[in-house]
Protein backbone atom coordinates (compact mmCIF):
# COMPACT_ATOMS: atom_id res chain seq x y z
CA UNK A 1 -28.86 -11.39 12.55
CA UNK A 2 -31.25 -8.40 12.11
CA UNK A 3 -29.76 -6.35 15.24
CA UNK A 4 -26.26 -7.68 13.71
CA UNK A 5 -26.92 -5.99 10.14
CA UNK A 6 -28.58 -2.49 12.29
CA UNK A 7 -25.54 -2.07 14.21
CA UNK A 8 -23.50 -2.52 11.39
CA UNK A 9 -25.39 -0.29 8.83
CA UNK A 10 -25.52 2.43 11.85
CA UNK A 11 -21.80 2.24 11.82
CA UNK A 12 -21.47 2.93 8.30
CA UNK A 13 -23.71 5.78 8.95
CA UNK A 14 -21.32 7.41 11.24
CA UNK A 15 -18.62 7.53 8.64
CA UNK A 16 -19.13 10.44 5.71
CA UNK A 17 -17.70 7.88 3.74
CA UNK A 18 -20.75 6.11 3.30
CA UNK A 19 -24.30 5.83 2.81
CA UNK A 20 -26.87 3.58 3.87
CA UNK A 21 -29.87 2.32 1.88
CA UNK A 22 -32.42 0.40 3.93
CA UNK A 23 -35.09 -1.98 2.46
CA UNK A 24 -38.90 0.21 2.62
CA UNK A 25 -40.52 -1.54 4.89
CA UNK A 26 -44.08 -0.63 3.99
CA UNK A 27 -46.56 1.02 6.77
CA UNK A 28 -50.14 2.26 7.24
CA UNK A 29 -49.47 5.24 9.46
CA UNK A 30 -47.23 8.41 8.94
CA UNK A 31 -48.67 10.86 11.51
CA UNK A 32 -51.38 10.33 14.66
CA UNK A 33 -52.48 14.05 14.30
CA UNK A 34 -56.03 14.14 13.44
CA UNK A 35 -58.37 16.12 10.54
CA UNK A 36 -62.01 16.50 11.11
CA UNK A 37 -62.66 15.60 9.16
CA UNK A 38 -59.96 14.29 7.19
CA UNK A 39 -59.43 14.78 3.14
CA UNK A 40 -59.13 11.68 1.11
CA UNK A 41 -56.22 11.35 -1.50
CA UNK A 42 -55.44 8.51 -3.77
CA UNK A 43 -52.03 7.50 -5.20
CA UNK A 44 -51.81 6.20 -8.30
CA UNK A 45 -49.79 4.22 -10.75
CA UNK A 46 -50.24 2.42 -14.38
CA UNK A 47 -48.08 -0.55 -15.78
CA UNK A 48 -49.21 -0.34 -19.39
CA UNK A 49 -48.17 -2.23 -22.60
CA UNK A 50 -46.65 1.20 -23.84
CA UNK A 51 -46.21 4.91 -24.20
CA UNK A 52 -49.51 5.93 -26.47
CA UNK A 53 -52.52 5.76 -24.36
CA UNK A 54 -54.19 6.45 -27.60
CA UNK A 55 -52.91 2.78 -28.89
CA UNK A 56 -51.45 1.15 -25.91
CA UNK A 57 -53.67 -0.15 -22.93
CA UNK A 58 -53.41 -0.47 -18.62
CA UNK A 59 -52.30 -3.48 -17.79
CA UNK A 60 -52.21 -2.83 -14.41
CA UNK A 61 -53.90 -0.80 -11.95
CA UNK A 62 -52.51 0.13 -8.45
CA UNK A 63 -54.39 2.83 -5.84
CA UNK A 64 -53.36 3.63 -2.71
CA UNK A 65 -56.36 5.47 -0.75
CA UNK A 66 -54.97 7.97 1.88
CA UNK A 67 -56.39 10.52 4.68
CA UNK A 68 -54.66 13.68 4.79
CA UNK A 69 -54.64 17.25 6.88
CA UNK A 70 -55.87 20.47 5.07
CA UNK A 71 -52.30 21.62 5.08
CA UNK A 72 -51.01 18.48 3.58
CA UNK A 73 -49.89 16.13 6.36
CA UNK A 74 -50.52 12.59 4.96
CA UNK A 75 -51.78 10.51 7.74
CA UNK A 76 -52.51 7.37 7.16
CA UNK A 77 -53.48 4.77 4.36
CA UNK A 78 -56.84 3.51 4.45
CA UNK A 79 -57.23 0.74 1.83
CA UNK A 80 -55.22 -0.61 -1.52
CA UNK A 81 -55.51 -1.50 -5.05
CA UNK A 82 -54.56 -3.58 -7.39
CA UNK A 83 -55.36 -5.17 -9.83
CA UNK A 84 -54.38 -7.06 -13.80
CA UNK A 85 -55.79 -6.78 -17.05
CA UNK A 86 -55.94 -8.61 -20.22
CA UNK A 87 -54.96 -6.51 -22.87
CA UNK A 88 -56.23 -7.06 -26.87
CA UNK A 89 -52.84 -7.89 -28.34
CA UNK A 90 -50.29 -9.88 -26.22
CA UNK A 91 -47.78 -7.73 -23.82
CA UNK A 92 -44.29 -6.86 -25.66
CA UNK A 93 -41.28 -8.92 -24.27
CA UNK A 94 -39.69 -5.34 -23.24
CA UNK A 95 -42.49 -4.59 -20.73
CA UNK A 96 -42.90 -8.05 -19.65
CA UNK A 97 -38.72 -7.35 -19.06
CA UNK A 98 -39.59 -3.88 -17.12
CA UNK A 99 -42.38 -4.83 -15.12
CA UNK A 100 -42.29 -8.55 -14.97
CA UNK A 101 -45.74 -8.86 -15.50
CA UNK A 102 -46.27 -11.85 -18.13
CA UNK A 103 -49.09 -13.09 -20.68
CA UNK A 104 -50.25 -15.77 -18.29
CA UNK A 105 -50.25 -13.55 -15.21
CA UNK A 106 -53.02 -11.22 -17.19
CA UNK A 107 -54.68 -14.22 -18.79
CA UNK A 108 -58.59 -14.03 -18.26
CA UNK A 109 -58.13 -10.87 -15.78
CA UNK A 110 -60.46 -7.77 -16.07
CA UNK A 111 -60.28 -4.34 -13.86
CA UNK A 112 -64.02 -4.01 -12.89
CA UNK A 113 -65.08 -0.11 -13.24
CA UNK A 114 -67.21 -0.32 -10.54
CA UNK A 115 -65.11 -1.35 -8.25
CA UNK A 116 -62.37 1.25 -9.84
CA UNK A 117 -65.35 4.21 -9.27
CA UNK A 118 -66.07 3.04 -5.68
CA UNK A 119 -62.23 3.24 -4.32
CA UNK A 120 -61.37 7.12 -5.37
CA UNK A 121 -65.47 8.22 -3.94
CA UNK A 122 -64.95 11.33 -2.34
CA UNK A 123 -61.65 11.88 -3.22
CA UNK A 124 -60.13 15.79 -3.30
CA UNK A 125 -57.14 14.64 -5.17
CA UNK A 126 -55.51 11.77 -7.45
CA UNK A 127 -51.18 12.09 -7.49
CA UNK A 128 -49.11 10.50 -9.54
CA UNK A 129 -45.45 10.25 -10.40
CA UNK A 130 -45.45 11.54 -14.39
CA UNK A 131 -49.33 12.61 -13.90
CA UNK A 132 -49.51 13.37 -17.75
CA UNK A 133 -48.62 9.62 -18.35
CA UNK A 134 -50.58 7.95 -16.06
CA UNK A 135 -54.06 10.19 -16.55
CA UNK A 136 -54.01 9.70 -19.87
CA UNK A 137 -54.46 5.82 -19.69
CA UNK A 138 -56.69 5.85 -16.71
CA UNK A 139 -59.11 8.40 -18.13
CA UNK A 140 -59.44 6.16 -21.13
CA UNK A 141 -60.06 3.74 -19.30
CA UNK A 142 -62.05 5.07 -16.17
CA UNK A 143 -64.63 7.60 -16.83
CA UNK A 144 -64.77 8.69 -13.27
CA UNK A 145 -61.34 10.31 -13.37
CA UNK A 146 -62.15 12.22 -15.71
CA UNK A 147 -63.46 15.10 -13.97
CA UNK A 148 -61.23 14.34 -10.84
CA UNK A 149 -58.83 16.80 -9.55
CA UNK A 150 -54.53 15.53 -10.50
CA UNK A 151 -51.36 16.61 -9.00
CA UNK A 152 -47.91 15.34 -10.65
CA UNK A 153 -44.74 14.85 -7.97
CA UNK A 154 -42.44 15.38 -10.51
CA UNK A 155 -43.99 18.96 -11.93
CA UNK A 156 -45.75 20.15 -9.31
CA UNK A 157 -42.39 19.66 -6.48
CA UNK A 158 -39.14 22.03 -6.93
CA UNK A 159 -37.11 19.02 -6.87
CA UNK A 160 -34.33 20.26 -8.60
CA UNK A 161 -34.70 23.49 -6.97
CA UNK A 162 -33.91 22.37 -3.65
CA UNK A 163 -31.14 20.00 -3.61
CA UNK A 164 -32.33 17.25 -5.26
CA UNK A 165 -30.06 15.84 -8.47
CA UNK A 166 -33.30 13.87 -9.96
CA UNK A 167 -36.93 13.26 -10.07
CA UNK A 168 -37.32 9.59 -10.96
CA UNK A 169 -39.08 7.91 -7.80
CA UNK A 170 -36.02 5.52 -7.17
CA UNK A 171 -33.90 8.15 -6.84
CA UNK A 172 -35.77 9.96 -4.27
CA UNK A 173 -36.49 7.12 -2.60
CA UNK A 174 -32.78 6.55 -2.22
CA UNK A 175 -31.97 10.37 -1.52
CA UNK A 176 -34.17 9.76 1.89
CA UNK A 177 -32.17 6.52 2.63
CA UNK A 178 -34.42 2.89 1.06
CA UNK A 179 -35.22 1.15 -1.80
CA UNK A 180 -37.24 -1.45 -3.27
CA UNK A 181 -36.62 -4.26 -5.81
CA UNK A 182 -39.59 -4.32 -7.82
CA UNK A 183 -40.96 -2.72 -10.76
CA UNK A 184 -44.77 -2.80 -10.24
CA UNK A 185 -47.08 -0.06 -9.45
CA UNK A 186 -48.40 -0.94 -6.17
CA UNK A 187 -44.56 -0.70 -4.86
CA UNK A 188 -44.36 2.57 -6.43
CA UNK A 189 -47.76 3.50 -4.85
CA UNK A 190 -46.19 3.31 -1.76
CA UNK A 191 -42.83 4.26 -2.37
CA UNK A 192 -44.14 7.43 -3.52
CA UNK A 193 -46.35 7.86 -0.53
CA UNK A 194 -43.37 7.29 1.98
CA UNK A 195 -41.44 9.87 -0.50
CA UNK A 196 -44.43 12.65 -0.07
CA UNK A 197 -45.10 12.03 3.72
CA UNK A 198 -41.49 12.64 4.14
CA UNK A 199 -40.18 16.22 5.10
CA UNK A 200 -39.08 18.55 2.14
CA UNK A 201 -35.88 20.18 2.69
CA UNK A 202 -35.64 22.97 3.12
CA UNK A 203 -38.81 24.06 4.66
CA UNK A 204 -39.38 20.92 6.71
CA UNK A 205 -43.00 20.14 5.62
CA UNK A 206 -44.02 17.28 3.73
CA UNK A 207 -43.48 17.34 -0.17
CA UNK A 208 -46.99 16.59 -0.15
CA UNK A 209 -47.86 19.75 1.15
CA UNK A 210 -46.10 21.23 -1.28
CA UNK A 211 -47.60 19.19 -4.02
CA UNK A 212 -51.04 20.34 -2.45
CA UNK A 213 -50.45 23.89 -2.65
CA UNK A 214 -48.86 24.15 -6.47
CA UNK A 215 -51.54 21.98 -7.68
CA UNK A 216 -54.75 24.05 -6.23
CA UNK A 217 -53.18 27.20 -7.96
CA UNK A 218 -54.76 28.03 -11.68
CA UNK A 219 -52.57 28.36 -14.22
CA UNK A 220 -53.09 30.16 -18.03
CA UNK A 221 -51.96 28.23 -21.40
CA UNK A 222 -50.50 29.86 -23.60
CA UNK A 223 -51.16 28.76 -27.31
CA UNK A 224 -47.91 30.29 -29.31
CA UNK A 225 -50.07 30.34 -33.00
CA UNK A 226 -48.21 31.27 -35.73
CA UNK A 227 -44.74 30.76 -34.14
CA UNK A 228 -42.04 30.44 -37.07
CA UNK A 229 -41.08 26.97 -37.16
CA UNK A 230 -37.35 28.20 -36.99
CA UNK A 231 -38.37 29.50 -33.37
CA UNK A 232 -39.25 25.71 -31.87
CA UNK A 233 -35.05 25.55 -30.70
CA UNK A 234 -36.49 28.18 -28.75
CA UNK A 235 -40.10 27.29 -27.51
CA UNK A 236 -38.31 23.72 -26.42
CA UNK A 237 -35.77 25.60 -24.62
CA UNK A 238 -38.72 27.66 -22.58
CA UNK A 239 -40.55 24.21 -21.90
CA UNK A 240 -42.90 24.57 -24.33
CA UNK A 241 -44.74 21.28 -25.79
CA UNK A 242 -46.25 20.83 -29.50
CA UNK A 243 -49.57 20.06 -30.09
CA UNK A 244 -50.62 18.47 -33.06
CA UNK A 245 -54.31 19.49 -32.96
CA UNK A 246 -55.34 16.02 -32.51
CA UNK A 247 -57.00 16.15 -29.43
CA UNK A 248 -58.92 19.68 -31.11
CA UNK A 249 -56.62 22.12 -29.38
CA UNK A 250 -54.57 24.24 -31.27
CA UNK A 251 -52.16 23.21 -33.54
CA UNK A 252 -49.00 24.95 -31.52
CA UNK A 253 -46.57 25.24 -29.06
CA UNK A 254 -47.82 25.69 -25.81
CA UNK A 255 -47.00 25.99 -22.22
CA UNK A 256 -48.71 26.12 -19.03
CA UNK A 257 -47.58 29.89 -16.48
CA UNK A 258 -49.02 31.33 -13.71
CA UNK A 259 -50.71 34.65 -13.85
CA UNK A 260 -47.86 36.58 -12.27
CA UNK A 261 -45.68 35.13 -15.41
CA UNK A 262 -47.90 36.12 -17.90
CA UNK A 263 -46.98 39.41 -18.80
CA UNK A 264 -43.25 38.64 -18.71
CA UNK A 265 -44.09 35.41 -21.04
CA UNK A 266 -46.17 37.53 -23.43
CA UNK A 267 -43.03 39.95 -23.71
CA UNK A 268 -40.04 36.96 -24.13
CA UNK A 269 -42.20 35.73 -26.86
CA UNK A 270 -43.00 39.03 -28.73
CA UNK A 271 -39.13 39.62 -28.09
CA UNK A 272 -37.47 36.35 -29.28
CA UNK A 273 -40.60 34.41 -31.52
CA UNK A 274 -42.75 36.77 -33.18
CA UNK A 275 -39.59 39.50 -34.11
CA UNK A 276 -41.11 42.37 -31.83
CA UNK A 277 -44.50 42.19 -33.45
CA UNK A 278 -48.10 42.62 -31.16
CA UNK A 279 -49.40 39.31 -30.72
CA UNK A 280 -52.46 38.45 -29.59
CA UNK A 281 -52.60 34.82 -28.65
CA UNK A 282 -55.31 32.47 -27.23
CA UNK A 283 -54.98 31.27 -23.73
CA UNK A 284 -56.90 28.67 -21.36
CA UNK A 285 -57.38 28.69 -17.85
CA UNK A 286 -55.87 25.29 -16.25
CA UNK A 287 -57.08 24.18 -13.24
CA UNK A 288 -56.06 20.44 -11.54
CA UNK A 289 -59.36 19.47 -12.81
CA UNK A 290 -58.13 20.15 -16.18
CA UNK A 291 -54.02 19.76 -15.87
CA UNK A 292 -52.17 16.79 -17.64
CA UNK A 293 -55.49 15.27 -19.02
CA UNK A 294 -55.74 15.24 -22.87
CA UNK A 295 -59.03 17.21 -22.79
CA UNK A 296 -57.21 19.99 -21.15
CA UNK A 297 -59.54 22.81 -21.73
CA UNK A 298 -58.34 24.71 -25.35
């Protein structure tokens, strides 16, 4: 029946009238070529029981620990994570719905920090898929990621820029032909792993090595003080985020450019916030060490 449904789908194939999605079939290896030695990277996903890691908690935690080449081959996967928690306050019906984890399935369950601080050991660089979501819970949680290195697959990869009509992780699962059923993060571990080992068109190396190279290069924050509030239409349209001052950064829009923007930023935002005036704003230097954690250097 197997060869039946191949042949067929191959068929299909043949015909610009269709496309084929094909069940991931998870694997260990994605290239023989050898590093020596080799870097270690871990992939990483949260379920949690909502959007405010300052309120909401991890109720699961899913690692995928990989080897990788300097220039960002991924090579193989060494060992896996996973594992439930029992958060304070029962898990909303509407997550339970998302991620089909249920009250019973977390009953009594713990994720042991140890064993959390042992899997990433030596590890140049945690990615995940929304990196700004998903370090923000695990550095509450985990202490040891705190001072770890992040890259984000949906910032840190010209997507868009290339061909691609979306970022969510099923989509670009499905742009390179599979697909999964499931909703829980040690699927999306690996469908995201199978997403970066595969080649980024159109330069033909891996998206990871992409990935690899925007998230070692140092960025500068740009705190817009004193913008006119009737300017945020504007700072949103630029990609600029609020801050609150919560977290004891400043309270203002801000956005993250690389030195060769600088200048030209500067100038847009003398030009169209600050009505031609001199400004003088405060800036931070962003490193992955730093990037999409909420103690982002201020």
């Amino acid at each position: 029946m197997a060869d039946r449904l191949e042949t067929l789908a191959r068929e299909l194939e043949a015909s610009p009238d269709f496309r084929v999605l094909r069940r991931l079939v998870p694997r260990e290896t994605f290239d023989r070529s050898d590093a020596d030695p080799p870097l270690i990277g871990i992939v990483l996903d949260c379920e949690t029981t909502g959007l405010d890691p300052t309120l909401d908690e991890i109720i699961e935690l899913a690692m995928l620990r990989f080897s990788f080449t300097p220039d960002g081959s991924i090579l193989r996967i060494l060992a896996s994570f996973d594992e439930l928690e029992q958060p304070r306050l029962p898990i909303p019906p509407e997550i339970t719905t998302l991620t089909g984890i249920t009250n019973d399935m977390v009953e009594g369950r713990t994720i042991d920090a140890n064993d959390v601080e042992a899997f990433v050991a030596d590890a140049a660089i945690v990615v995940a898929h929304n990196a700004r979501f998903d370090r923000a819970f695990a550095e509450n949680a985990f202490v040891v990621f705190r001072e770890m290195e992040w890259a984000c697959s949906v910032d840190q990869i010209p997507w868009r820029e290339h061909g691609y009509e979306g970022t969510k992780l099923p989509y670009l699962l499905a742009h390179h032909g599979f697909f999964t059923n499931a909703h829980r993060a040690g699927d999306d571990c690996r469908a995201l792993l199978h997403v970066l080992a595969s080649p980024f068109i159109p330069q033909g190396k891996s998206a990871f090595s992409v990935l690899l190279r925007n998230a070692k290069e140092e960025t500068i924050r740009i705190h817009a003080v004193g913008a006119p509030y009737v300017a945020k239409d504007t700072l949103k349209k630029r990609r600029y985020r609020w801050s609150d001052g919560s977290d004891g950064s400043w309270r203002a829009w801000w956005r993250d450019v690389s030195p060769e923007e600088y200048d030209r930023e500067i100038e847009f935002l003398r030009a169209n916030v600050f009505d031609g005036r001199v400004i003088c704003l405060p800036t931070s230097k962003i490193t992955a060490r730093e990037r999409y954690s909420l103690r982002a250097a201020q």
